[in-house]
Every structure is written in structure tokens, then in C-alpha cells.
Protein backbone atom coordinates (compact mmCIF):
# COMPACT_ATOMS: atom_id res chain seq x y z
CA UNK A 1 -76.54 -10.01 16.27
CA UNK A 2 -76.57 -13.88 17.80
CA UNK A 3 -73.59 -15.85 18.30
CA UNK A 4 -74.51 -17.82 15.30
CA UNK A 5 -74.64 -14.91 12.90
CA UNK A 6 -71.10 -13.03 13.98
CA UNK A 7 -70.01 -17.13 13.35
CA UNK A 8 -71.63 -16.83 10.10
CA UNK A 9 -70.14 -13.61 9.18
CA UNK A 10 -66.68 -14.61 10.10
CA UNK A 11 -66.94 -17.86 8.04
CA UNK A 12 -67.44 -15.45 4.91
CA UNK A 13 -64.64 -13.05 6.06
CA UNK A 14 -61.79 -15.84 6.83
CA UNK A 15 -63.31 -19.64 5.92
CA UNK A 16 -62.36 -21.88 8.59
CA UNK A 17 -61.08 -24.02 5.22
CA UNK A 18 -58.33 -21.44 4.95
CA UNK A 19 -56.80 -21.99 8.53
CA UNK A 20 -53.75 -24.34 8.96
CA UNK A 21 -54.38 -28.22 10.27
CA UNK A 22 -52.54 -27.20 14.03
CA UNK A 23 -54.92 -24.12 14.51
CA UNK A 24 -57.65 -23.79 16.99
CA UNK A 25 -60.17 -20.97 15.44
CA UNK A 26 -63.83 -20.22 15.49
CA UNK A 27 -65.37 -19.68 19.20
CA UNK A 28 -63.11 -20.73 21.65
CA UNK A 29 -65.39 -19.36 24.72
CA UNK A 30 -68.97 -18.24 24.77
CA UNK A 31 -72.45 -19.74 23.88
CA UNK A 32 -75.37 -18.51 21.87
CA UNK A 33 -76.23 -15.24 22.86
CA UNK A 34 -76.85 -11.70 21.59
CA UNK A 35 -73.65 -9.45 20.65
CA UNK A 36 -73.66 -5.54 20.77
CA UNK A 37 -69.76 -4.83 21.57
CA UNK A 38 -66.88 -6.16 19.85
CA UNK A 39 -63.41 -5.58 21.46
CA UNK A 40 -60.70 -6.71 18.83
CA UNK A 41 -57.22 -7.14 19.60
CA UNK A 42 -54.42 -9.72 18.50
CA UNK A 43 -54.13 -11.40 21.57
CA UNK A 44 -56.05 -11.67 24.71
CA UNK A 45 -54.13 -11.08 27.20
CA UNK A 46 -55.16 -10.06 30.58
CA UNK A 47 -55.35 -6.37 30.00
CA UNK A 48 -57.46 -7.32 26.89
CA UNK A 49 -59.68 -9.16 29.28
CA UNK A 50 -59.78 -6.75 31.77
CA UNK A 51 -60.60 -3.74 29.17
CA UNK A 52 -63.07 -5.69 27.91
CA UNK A 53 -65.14 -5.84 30.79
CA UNK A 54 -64.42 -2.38 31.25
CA UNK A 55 -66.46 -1.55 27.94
CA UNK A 56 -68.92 -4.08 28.61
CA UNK A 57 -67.91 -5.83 25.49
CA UNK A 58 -69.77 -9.30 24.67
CA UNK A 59 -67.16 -10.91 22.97
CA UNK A 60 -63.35 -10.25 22.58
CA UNK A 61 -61.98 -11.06 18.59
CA UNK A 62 -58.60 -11.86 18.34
CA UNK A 63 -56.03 -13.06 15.90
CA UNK A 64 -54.33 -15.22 18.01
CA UNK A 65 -56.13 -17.96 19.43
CA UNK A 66 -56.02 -19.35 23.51
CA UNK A 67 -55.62 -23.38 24.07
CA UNK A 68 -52.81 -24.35 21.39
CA UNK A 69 -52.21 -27.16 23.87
CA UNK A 70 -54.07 -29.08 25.88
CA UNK A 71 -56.13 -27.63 28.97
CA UNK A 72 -56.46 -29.35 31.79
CA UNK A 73 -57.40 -26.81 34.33
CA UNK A 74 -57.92 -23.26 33.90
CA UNK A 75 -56.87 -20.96 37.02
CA UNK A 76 -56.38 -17.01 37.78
CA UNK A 77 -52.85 -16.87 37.80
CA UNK A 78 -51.44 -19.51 35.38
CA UNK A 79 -50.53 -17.61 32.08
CA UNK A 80 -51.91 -19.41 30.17
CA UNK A 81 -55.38 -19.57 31.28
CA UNK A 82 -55.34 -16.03 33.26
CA UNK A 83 -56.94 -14.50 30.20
CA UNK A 84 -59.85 -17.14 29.55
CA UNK A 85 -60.79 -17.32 33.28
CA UNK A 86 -61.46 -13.84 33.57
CA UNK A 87 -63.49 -13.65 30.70
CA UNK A 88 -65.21 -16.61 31.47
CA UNK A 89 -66.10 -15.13 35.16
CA UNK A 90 -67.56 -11.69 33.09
CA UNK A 91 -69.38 -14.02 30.69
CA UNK A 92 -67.59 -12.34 27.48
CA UNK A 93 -66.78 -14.77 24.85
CA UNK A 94 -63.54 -15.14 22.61
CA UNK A 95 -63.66 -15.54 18.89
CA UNK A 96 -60.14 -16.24 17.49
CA UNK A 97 -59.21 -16.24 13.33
CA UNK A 98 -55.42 -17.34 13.08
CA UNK A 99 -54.40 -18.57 9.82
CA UNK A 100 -57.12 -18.08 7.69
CA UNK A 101 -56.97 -14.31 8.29
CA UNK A 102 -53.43 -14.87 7.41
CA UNK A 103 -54.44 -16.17 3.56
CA UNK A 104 -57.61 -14.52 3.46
CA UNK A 105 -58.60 -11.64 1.07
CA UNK A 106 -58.18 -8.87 2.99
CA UNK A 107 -56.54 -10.36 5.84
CA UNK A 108 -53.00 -9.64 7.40
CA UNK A 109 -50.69 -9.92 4.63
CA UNK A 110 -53.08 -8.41 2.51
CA UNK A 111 -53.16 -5.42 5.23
CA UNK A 112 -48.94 -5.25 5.41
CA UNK A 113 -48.65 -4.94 1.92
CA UNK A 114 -51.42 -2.19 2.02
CA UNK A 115 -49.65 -0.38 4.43
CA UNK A 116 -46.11 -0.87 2.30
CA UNK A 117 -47.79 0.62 -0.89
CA UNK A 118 -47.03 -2.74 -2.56
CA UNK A 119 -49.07 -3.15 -6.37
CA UNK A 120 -50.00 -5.73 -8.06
CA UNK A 121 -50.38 -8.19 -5.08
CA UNK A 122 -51.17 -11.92 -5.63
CA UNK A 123 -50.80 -15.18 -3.46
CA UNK A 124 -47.06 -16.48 -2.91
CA UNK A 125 -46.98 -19.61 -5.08
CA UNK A 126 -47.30 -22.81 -2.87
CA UNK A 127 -47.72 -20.95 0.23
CA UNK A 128 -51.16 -18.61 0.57
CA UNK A 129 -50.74 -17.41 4.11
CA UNK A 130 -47.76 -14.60 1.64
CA UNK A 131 -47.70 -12.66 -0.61
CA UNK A 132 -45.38 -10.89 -3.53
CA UNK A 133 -46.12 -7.67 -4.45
CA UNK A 134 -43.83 -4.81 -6.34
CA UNK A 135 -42.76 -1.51 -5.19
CA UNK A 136 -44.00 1.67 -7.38
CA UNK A 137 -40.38 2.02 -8.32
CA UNK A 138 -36.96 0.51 -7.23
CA UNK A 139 -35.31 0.68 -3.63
CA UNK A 140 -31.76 0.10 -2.18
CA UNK A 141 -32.06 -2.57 0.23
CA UNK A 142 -31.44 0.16 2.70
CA UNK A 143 -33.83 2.78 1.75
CA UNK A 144 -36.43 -0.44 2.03
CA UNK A 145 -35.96 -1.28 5.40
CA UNK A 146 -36.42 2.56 6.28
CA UNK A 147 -39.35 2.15 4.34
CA UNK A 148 -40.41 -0.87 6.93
CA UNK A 149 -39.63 0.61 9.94
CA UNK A 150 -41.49 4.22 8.99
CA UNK A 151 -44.63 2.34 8.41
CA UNK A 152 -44.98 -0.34 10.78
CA UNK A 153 -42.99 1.61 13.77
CA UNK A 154 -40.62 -0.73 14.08
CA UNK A 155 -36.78 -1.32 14.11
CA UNK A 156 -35.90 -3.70 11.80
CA UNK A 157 -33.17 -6.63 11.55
CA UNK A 158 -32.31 -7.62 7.97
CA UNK A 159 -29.27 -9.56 5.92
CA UNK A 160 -28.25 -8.58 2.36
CA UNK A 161 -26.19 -6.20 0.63
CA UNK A 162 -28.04 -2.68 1.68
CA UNK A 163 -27.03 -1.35 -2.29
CA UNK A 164 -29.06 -4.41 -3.67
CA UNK A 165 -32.20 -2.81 -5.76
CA UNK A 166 -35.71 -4.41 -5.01
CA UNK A 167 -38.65 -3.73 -5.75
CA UNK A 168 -40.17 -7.46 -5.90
CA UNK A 169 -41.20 -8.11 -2.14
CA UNK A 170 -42.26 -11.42 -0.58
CA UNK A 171 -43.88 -11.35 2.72
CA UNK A 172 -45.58 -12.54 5.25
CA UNK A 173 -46.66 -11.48 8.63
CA UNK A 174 -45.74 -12.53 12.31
CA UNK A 175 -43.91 -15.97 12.32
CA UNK A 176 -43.18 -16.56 8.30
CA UNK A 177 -39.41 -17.22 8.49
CA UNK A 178 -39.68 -20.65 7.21
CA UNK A 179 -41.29 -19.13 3.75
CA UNK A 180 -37.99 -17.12 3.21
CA UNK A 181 -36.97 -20.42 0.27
CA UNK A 182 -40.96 -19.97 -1.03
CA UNK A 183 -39.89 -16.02 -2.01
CA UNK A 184 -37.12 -17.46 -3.29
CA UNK A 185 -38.34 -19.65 -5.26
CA UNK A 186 -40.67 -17.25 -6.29
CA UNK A 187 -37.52 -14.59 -7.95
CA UNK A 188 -38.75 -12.39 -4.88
CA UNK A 189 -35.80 -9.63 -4.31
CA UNK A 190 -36.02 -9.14 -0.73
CA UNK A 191 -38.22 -11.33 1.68
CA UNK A 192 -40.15 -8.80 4.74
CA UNK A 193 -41.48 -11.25 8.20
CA UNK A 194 -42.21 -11.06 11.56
CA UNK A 195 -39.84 -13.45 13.23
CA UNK A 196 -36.94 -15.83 11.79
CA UNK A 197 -35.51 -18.35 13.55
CA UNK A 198 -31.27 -18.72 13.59
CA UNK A 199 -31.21 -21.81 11.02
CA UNK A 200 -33.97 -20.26 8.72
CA UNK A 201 -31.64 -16.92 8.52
CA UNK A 202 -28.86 -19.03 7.70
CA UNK A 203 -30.73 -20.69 4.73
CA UNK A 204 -31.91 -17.77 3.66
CA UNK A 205 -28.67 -15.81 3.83
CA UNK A 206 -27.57 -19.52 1.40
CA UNK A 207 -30.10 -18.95 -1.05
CA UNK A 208 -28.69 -15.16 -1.20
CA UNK A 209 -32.42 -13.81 -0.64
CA UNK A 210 -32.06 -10.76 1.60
CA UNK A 211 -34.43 -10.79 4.48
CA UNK A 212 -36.46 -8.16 6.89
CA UNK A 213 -37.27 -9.14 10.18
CA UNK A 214 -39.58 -6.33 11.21
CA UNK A 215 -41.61 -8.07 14.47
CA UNK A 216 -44.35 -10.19 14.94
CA UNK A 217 -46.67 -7.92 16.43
CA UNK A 218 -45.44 -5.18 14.38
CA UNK A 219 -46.66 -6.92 11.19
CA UNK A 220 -49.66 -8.11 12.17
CA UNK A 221 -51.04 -4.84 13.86
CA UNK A 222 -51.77 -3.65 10.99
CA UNK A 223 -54.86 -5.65 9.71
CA UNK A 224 -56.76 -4.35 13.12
CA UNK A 225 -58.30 -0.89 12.00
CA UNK A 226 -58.90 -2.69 8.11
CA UNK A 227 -60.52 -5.61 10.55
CA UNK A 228 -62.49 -3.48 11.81
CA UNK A 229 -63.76 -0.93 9.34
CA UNK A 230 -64.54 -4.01 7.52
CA UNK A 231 -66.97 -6.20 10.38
CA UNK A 232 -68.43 -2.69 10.94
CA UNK A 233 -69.68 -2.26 7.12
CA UNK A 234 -70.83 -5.65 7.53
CA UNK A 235 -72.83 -5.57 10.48
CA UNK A 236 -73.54 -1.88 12.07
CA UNK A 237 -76.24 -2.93 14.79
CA UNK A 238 -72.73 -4.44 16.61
CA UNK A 239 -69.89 -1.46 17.68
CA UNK A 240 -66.41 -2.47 17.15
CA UNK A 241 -63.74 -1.41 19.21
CA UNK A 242 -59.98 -1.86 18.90
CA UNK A 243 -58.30 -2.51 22.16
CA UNK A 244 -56.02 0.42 23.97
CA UNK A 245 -54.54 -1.98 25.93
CA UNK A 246 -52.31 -3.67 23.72
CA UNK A 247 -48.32 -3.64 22.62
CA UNK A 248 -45.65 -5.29 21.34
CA UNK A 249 -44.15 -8.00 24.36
CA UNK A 250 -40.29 -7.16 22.54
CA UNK A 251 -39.26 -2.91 22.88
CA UNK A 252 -38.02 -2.61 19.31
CA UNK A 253 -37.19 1.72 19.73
């Protein structure tokens, strides 16, 4: 497969029309060129970069994308270039889908409520990076979060009244704290994210919408195996690897 096509493919997957006006997705290193190996990961980090020449991967497919900010030089041991010069030096490129794997069909949030047996999923109103799905049957508040942390492997923090029944979930992956007033909005019972800032929790906790706050990484890992039993249906003359090199930056347990 050529550059072009994996672009191609991708565009179909997650349209670039999807992602967010601040994002930086598509190919953020390479050139034309024929891909065999896939390594796919959420970020690239250095041990990404360096397990990816290790497999003799062609191109490294993350989630999050390098160069939010202006580059102006890009050096071995600045952290925020480390990554891209190594790869650059092995001549493996990056292909990065942010956002618009976020609303995508399929995508992240599609993947976390997947993985919390949520039914009858559907865009959140206003906002289609979440989502609101229903649980099979009622939960305390406290047997939900158990719920979260057995199935993302995480260690939740969470506001509400644990005796509180819900069973109509809002969510949205990694950094969704500011949608907490969208699931309320919405007549959401509980509200599951990645990260929430102090001022969003206390809106929240104003609007009386009890939160989640099971980890960025930790709700977002879970789209990578779907990601990649998915490309590999697509396209099987390319081999798709998930990366072994990878973890949470925050020890949650």
C-alpha cells in the first residue's frame, strides 16, 4: 500500500471534516512511499519510536498528534521533538487521527462504550466527539464506577451520591470535562471522562450531574485493538501491530 492509499483509507475511517479547528491530523512525517508495517499506539513517544524501528515498521499511527505548537527546531533531546527526530533519522513516518477518531463511527467513544456494554448508543446532542448510551439495567452510582474501573483497569475519581441509580451514561474519552453541562443537558444520569479540570468539577457538581473521572489514557486505550482489527479487514497486504511499549504517564493502582 502507498502513502496515498493508507491516506485514502484513513479519510474513509475518520474524515479529516470530523476533526476539531485546533487539530493537526493526517501525515505529520513521511512522503510517498510503500507501507508494509503499521505500529499503532496513542502517542509517540520515544519508546514508540524506538520499537518501531525495532519492527521495521514504515509508519507509526497514533491518536495523538506531534507539533500542537509551533516547531522551530527539532533536536534529540528536547521532548517535544525527541520522538519525531528519531523517526525521521529511521525514515518511518507518523500518521496522527485526533478528533475525528473521537466523533467517528467506530472511533474512541464508540470503543468505551463498547467496552462498558452501553446499548442503544447515539451522538451527544451538540457535541459529536460523546456519546449517551444506557446500561442493560440500573446501577448505584457505586456499583458503576466498579463497573469503570473493572473494564478499563483503572481507579476512578467521581462526585455524586454513590446510592444514585443510573443507567443513562454520557461520555467521552481522554480530556471531555468541559462536556460534563452537554450530558446534562442531555438528562444524562452520570457523566464517565478522562480528565476534568477543578472549575469544570465544580460546575458539574452545580448542575448536580455526577461525574467519573476514569484517565485519559485509560479511556482512550481502548479503541487500539478495534483500530486495528478494523485497518487490518481493510487492507491485509499491510500488518498492523499495536505497540508493547506503551502506558499510562499517571500510576492509577
Amino acid at each position: 500500500m502507498r502513502v496515498s492509499e493508507f491516506s485514502a483509507m484513513m479519510e474513509r475511517i475518520a474524515p479529516r471534516s470530523l476533526a476539531l479547528a485546533y487539530d493537526n491530523v493526517g501525515l505529520l512525517i513521511g512522503t510517498e512511499r510503500d507501507i508494509q508495517t503499521v505500529l499503532v499506539a496513542l502517542d509517540c513517544t520515544v519508546a514508540v519510536a524506538e520499537e518501531a524501528k525495532r519492527l521495521g515498521a514504515d509508519l507509526v499511527l497514533t491518536h495523538h498528534p506531534l507539533f500542537f505548537h509551533g516547531i522551530k527546531r527539532i533536536l534529540p533531546d528536547d521532548p517535544e521533538t525527541a520522538a519525531a527526530y528519531r523517526l525521521i533519522r529511521n525514515g518511518i513516518g507518523l500518521f496522527s487521527t485526533h478528533t475525528n477518531l473521537d466523533a467517528c463511527e467506530g472511533g474512541v467513544n464508540d470503543a468505551l462504550a463498547e467496552t462498558l456494554g452501553l446499548e442503544k448508543v447515539i451522538p451527544m446532542p451538540e457535541e459529536m466527539l460523546g456519546r449517551i448510551g444506557y446500561l442493560p439495567q440500573k446501577l448505584k452510582l457505586s456499583d458503576f464506577i466498579t463497573l469503570c474501573n473493572d473494564r478499563l483497569h483503572t481507579e476512578s475519581r467521581w462526585f455524586g451520591d454513590p446510592d444514585r441509580f443510573v443507567r443513562k451514561v454520557g461520555l467521552c474519552g481522554g480530556a471531555g470535562g468541559d462536556m460534563a453541562s452537554d450530558a446534562f443537558r442531555a438528562g444524562c444520569d452520570v457523566y464517565l471522562t478522562g480528565e476534568m479540570k477543578h472549575h469544570e468539577a465544580i460546575e458539574a457538581n452545580y448542575y448536580g450531574m455526577p461525574c467519573v473521572v476514569a484517565g485519559h489514557y485509560e479511556t482512550e486505550v481502548v479503541v487500539l485493538k478495534k483500530w486495528i482489527s478494523r485497518l487490518q479487514n481493510e487492507q491485509n497486504d499491510v500488518q498492523y501491530y499495536e505497540t508493547m511499549q506503551e502506558q499510562s504517564p499517571l500510576i492509577t493502582r
